[in-house]
PDB file of N, CA and C in Angstrom:
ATOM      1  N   UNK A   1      28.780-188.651 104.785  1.00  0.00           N
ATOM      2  CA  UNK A   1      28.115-187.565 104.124  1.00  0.00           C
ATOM      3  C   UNK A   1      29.023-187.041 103.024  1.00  0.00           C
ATOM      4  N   UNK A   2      28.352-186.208 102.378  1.00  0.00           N
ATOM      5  CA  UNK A   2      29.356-186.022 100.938  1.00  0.00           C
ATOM      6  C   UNK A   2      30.161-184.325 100.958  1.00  0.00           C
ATOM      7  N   UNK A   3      29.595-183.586 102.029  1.00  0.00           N
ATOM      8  CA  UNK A   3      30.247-182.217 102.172  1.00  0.00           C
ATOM      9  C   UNK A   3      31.232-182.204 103.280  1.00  0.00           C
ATOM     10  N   UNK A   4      32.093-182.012 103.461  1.00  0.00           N
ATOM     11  CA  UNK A   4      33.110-181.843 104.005  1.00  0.00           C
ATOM     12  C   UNK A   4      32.900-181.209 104.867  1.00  0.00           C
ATOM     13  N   UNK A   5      32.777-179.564 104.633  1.00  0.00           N
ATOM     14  CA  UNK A   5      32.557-178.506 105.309  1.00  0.00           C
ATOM     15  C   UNK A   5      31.205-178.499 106.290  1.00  0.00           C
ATOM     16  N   UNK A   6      30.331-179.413 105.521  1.00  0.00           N
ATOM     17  CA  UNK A   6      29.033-179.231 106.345  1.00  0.00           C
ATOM     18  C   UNK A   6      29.461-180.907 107.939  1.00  0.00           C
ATOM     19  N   UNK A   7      29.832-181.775 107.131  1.00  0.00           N
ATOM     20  CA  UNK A   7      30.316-182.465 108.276  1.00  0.00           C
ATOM     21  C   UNK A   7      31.553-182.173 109.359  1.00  0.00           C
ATOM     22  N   UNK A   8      32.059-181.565 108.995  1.00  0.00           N
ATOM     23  CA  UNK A   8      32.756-180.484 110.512  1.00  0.00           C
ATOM     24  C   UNK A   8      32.024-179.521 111.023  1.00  0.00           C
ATOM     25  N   UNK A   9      31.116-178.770 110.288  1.00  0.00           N
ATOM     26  CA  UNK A   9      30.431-178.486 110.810  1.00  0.00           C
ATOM     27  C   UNK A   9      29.686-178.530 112.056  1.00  0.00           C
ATOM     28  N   UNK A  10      28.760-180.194 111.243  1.00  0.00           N
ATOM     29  CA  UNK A  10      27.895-180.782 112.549  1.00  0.00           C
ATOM     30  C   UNK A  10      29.096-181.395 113.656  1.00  0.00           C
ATOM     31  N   UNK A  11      30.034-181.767 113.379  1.00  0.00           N
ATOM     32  CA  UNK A  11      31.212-182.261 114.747  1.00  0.00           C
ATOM     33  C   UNK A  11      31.237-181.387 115.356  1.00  0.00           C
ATOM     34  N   UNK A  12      31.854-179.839 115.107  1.00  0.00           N
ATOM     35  CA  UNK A  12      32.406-178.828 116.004  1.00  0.00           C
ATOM     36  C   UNK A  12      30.924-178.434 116.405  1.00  0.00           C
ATOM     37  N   UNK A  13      29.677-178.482 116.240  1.00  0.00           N
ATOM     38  CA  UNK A  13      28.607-178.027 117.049  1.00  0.00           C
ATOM     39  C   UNK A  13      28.208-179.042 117.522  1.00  0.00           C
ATOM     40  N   UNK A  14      28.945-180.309 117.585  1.00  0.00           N
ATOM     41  CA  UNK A  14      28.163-181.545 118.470  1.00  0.00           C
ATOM     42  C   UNK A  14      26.373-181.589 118.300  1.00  0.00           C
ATOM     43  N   UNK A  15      25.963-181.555 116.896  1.00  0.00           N
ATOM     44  CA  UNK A  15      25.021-181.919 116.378  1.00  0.00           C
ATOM     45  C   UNK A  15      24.639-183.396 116.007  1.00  0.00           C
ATOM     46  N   UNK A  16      23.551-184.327 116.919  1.00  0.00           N
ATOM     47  CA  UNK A  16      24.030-185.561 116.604  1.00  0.00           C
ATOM     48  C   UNK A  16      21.850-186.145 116.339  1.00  0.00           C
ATOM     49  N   UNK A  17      21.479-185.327 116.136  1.00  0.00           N
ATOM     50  CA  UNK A  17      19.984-185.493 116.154  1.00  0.00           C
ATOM     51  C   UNK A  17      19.163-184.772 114.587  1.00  0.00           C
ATOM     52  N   UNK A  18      18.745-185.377 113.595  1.00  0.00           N
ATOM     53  CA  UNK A  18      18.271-184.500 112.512  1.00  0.00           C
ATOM     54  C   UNK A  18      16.897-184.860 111.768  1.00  0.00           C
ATOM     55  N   UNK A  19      16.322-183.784 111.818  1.00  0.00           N
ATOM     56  CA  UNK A  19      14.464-183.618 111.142  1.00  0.00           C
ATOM     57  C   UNK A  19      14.999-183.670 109.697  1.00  0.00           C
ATOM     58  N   UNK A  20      14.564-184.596 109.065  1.00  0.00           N
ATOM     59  CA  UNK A  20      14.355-184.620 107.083  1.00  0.00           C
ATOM     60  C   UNK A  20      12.914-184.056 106.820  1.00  0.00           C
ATOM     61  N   UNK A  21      13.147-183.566 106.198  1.00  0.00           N
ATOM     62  CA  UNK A  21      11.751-182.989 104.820  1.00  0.00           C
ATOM     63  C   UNK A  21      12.958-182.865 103.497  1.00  0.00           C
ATOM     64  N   UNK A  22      11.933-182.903 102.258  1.00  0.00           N
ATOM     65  CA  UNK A  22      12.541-182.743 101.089  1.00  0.00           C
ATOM     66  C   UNK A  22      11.721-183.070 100.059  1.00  0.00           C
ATOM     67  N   UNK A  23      12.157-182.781  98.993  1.00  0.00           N
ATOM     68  CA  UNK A  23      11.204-182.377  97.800  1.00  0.00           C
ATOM     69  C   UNK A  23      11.648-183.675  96.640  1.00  0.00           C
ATOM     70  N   UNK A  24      13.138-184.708  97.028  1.00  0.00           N
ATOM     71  CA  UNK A  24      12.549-185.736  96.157  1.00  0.00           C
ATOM     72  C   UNK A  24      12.899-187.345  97.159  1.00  0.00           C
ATOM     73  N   UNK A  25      11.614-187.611  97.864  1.00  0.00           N
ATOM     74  CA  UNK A  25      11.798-188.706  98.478  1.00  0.00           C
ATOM     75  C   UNK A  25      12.661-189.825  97.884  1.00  0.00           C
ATOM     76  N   UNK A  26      12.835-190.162  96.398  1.00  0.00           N
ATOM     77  CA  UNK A  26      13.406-191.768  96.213  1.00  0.00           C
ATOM     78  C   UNK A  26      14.674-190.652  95.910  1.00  0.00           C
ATOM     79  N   UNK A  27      15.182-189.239  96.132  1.00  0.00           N
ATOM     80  CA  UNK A  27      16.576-189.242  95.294  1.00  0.00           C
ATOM     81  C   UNK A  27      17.647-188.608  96.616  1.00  0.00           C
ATOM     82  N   UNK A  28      17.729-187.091  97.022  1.00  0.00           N
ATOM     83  CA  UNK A  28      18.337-186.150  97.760  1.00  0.00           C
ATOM     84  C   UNK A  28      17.471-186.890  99.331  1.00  0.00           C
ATOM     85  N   UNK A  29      16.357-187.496  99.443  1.00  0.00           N
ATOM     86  CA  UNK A  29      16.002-187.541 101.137  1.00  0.00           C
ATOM     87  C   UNK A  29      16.516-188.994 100.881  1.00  0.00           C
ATOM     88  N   UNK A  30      16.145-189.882  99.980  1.00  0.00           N
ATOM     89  CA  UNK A  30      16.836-191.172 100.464  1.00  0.00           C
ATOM     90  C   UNK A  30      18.460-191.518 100.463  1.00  0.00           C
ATOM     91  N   UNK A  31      19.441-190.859  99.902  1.00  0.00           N
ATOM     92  CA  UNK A  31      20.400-190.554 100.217  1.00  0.00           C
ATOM     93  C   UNK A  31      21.105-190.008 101.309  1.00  0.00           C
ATOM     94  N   UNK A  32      20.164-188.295 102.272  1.00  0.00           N
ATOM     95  CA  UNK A  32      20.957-187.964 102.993  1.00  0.00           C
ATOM     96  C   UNK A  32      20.047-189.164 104.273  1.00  0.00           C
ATOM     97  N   UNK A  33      18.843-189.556 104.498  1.00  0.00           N
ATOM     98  CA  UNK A  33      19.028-190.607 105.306  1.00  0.00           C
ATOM     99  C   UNK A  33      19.892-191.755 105.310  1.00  0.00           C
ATOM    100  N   UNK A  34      20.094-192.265 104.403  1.00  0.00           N
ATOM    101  CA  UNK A  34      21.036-193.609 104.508  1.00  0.00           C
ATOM    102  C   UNK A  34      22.259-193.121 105.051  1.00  0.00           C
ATOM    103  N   UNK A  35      22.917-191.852 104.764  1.00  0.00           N
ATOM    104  CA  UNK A  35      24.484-191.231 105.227  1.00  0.00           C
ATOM    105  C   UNK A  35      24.372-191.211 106.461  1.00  0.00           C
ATOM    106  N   UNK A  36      23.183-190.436 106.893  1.00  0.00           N
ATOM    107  CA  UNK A  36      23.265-189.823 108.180  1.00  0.00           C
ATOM    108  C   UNK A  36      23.313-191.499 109.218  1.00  0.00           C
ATOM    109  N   UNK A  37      22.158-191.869 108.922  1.00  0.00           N
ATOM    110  CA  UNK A  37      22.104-193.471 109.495  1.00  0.00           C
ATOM    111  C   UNK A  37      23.540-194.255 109.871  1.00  0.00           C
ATOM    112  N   UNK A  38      23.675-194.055 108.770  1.00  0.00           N
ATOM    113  CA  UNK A  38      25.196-194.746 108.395  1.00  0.00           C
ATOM    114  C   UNK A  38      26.125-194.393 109.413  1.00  0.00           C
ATOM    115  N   UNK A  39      26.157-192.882 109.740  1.00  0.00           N
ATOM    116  CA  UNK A  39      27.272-192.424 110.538  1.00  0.00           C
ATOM    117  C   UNK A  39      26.917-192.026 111.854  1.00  0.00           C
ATOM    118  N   UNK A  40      25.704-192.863 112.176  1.00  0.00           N
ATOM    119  CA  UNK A  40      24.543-192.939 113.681  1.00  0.00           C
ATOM    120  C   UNK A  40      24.220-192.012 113.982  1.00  0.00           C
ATOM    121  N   UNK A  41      23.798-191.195 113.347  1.00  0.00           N
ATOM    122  CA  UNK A  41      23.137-189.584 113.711  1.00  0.00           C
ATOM    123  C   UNK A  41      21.448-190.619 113.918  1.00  0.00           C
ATOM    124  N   UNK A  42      20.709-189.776 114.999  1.00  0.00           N
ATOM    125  CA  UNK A  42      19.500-190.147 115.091  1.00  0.00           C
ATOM    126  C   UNK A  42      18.566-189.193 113.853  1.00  0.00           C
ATOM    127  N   UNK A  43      18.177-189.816 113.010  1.00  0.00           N
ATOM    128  CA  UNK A  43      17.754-189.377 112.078  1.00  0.00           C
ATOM    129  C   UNK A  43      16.062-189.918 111.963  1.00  0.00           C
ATOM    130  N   UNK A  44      15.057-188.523 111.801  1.00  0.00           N
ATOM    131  CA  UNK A  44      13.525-188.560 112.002  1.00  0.00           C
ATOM    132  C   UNK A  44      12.940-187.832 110.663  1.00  0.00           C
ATOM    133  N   UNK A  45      12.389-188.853 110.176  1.00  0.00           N
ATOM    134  CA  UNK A  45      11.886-188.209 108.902  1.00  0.00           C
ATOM    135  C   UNK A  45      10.263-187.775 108.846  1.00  0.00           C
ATOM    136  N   UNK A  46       9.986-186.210 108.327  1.00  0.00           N
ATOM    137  CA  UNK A  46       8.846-186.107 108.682  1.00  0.00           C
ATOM    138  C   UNK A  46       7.849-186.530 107.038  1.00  0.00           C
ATOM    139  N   UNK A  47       6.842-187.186 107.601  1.00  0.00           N
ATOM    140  CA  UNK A  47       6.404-187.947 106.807  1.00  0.00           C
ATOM    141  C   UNK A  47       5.268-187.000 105.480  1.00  0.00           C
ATOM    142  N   UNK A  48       4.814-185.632 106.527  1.00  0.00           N
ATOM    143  CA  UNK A  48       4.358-185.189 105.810  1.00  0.00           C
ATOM    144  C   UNK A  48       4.662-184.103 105.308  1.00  0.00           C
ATOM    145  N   UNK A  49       6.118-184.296 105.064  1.00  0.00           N
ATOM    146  CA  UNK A  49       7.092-183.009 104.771  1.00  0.00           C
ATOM    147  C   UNK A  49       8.097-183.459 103.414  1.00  0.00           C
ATOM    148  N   UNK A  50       7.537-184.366 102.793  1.00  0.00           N
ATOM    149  CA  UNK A  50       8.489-184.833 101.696  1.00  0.00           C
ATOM    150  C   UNK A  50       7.412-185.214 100.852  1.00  0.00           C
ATOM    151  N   UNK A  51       7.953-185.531  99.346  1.00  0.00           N
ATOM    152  CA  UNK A  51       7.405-185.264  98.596  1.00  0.00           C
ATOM    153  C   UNK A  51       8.240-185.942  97.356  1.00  0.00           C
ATOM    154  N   UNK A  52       7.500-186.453  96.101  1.00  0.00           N
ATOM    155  CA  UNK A  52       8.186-187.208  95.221  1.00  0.00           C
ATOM    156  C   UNK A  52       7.821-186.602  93.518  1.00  0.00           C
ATOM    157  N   UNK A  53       8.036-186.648  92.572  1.00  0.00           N
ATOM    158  CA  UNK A  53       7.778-186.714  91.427  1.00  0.00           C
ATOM    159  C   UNK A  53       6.568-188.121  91.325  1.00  0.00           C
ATOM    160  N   UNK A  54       7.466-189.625  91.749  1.00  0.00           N
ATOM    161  CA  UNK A  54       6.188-190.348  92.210  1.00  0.00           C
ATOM    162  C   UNK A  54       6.110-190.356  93.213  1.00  0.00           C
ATOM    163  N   UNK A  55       4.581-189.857  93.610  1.00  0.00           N
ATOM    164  CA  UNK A  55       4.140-190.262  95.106  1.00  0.00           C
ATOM    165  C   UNK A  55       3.589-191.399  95.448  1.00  0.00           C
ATOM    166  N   UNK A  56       3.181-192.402  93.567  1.00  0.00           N
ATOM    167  CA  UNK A  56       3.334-193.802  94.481  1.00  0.00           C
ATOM    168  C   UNK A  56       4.439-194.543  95.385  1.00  0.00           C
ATOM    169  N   UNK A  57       5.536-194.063  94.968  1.00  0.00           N
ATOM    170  CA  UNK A  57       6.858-194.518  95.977  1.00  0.00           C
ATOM    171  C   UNK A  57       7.064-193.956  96.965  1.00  0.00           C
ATOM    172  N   UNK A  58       6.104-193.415  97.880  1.00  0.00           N
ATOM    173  CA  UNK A  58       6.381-192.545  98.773  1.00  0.00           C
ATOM    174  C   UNK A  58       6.511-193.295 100.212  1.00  0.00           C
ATOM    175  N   UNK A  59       5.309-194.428 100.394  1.00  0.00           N
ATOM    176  CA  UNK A  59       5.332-195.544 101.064  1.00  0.00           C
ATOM    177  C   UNK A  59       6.418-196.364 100.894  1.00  0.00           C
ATOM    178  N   UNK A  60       6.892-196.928 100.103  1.00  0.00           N
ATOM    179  CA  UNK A  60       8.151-197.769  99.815  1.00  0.00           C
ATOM    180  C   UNK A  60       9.158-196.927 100.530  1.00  0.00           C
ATOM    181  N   UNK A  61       9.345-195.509 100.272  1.00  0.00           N
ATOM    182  CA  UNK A  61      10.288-194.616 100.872  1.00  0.00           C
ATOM    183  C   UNK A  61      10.628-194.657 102.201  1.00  0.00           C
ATOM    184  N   UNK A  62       8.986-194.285 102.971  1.00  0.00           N
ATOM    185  CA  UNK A  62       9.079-194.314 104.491  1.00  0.00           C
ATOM    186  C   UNK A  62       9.571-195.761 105.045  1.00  0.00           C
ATOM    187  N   UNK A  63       9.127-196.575 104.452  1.00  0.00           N
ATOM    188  CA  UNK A  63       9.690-198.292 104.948  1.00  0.00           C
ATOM    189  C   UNK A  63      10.961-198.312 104.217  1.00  0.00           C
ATOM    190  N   UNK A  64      11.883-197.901 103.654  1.00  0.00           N
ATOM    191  CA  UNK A  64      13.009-198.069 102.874  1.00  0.00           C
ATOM    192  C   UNK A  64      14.202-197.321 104.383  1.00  0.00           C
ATOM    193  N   UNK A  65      13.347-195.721 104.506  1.00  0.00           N
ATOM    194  CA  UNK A  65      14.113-195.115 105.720  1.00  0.00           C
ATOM    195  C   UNK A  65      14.142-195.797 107.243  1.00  0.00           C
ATOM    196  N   UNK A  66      12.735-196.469 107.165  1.00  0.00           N
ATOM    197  CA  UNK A  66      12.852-196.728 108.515  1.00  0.00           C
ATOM    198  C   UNK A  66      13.491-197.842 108.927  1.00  0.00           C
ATOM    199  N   UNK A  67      13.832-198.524 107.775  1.00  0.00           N
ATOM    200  CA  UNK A  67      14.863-199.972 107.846  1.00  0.00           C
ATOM    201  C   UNK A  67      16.416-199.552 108.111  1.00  0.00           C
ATOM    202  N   UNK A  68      16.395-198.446 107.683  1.00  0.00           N
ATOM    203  CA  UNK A  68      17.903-198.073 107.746  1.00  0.00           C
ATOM    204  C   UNK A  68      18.284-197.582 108.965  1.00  0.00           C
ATOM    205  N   UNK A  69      17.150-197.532 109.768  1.00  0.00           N
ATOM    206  CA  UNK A  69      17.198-196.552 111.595  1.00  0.00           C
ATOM    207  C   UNK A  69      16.517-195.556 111.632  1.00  0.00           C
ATOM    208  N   UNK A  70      16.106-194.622 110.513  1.00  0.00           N
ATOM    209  CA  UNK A  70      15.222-193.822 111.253  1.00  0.00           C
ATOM    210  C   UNK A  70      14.084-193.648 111.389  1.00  0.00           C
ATOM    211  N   UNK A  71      13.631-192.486 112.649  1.00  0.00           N
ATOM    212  CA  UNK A  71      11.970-192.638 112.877  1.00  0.00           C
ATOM    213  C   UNK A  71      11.242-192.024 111.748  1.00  0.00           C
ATOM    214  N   UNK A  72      10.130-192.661 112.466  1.00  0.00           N
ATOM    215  CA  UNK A  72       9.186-192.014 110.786  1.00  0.00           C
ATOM    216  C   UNK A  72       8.092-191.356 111.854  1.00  0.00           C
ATOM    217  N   UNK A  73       8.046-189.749 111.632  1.00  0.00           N
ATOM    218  CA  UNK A  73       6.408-188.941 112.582  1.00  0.00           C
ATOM    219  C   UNK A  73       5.878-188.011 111.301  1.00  0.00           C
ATOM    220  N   UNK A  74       4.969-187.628 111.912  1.00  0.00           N
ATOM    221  CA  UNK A  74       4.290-186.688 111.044  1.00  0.00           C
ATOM    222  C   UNK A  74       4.650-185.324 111.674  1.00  0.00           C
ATOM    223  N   UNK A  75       4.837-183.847 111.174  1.00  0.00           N
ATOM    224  CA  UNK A  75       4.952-182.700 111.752  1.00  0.00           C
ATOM    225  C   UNK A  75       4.219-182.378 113.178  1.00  0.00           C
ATOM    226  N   UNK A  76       2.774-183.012 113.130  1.00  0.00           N
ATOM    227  CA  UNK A  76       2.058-182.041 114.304  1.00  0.00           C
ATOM    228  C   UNK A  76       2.521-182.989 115.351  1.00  0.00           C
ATOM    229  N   UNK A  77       3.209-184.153 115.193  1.00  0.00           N
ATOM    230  CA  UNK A  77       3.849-185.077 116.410  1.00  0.00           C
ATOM    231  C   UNK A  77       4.941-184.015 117.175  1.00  0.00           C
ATOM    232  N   UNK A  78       5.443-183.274 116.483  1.00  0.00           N
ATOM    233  CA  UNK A  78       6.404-182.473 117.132  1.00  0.00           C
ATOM    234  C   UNK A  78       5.977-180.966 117.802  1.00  0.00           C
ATOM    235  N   UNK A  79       4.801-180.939 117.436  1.00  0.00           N
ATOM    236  CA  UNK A  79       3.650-180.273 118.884  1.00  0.00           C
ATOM    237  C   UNK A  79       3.544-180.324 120.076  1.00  0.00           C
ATOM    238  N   UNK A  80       3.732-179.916 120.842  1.00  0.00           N
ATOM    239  CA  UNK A  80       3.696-180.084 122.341  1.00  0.00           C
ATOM    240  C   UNK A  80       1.828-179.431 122.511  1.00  0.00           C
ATOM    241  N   UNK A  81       1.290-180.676 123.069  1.00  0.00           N
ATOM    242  CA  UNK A  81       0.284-180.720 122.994  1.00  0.00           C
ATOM    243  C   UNK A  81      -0.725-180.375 124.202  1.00  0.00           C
ATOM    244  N   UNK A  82       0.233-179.833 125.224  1.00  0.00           N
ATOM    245  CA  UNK A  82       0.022-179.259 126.170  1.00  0.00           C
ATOM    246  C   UNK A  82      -0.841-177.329 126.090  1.00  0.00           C
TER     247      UNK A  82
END
């Protein structure tokens, strides 16, 4: 990851699980997925929580993340449906 402060962060709180949304799928979300991946954080991207300048690349995106390890759900998946 590229912040210092924010990766001691997640160590000293033993944070090892993370929800993506973001506002430019091919630039800031496909970056902090590949890091996080990279450094085996379980990383879940919500599908209908991101967003592109092109939203034809938005599909390429979700198959770009999910090659790298993480899951791909939609928000109301994280509903307890009970």
């Amino acid at each position: 990851m590229t912040s210092q402060d924010f990766t001691d962060f997640i160590r000293e709180n033993e944070i090892s699980e993370f929800y993506i949304t973001g506002a430019d799928a091919i630039a800031c979300v496909k970056s902090t997925v590949f890091n996080m991946c990279r450094e085996n954080y379980k990383v879940t991207v919500l599908s209908d929580c991101i967003t592109s300048y092109d939203k034809r690349k938005i599909d390429e995106m979700l198959n770009y993340y999910e090659n790298k390890g993480s899951r791909i759900i939609r928000s109301n998946d994280l509903i307890d449906s009970e």
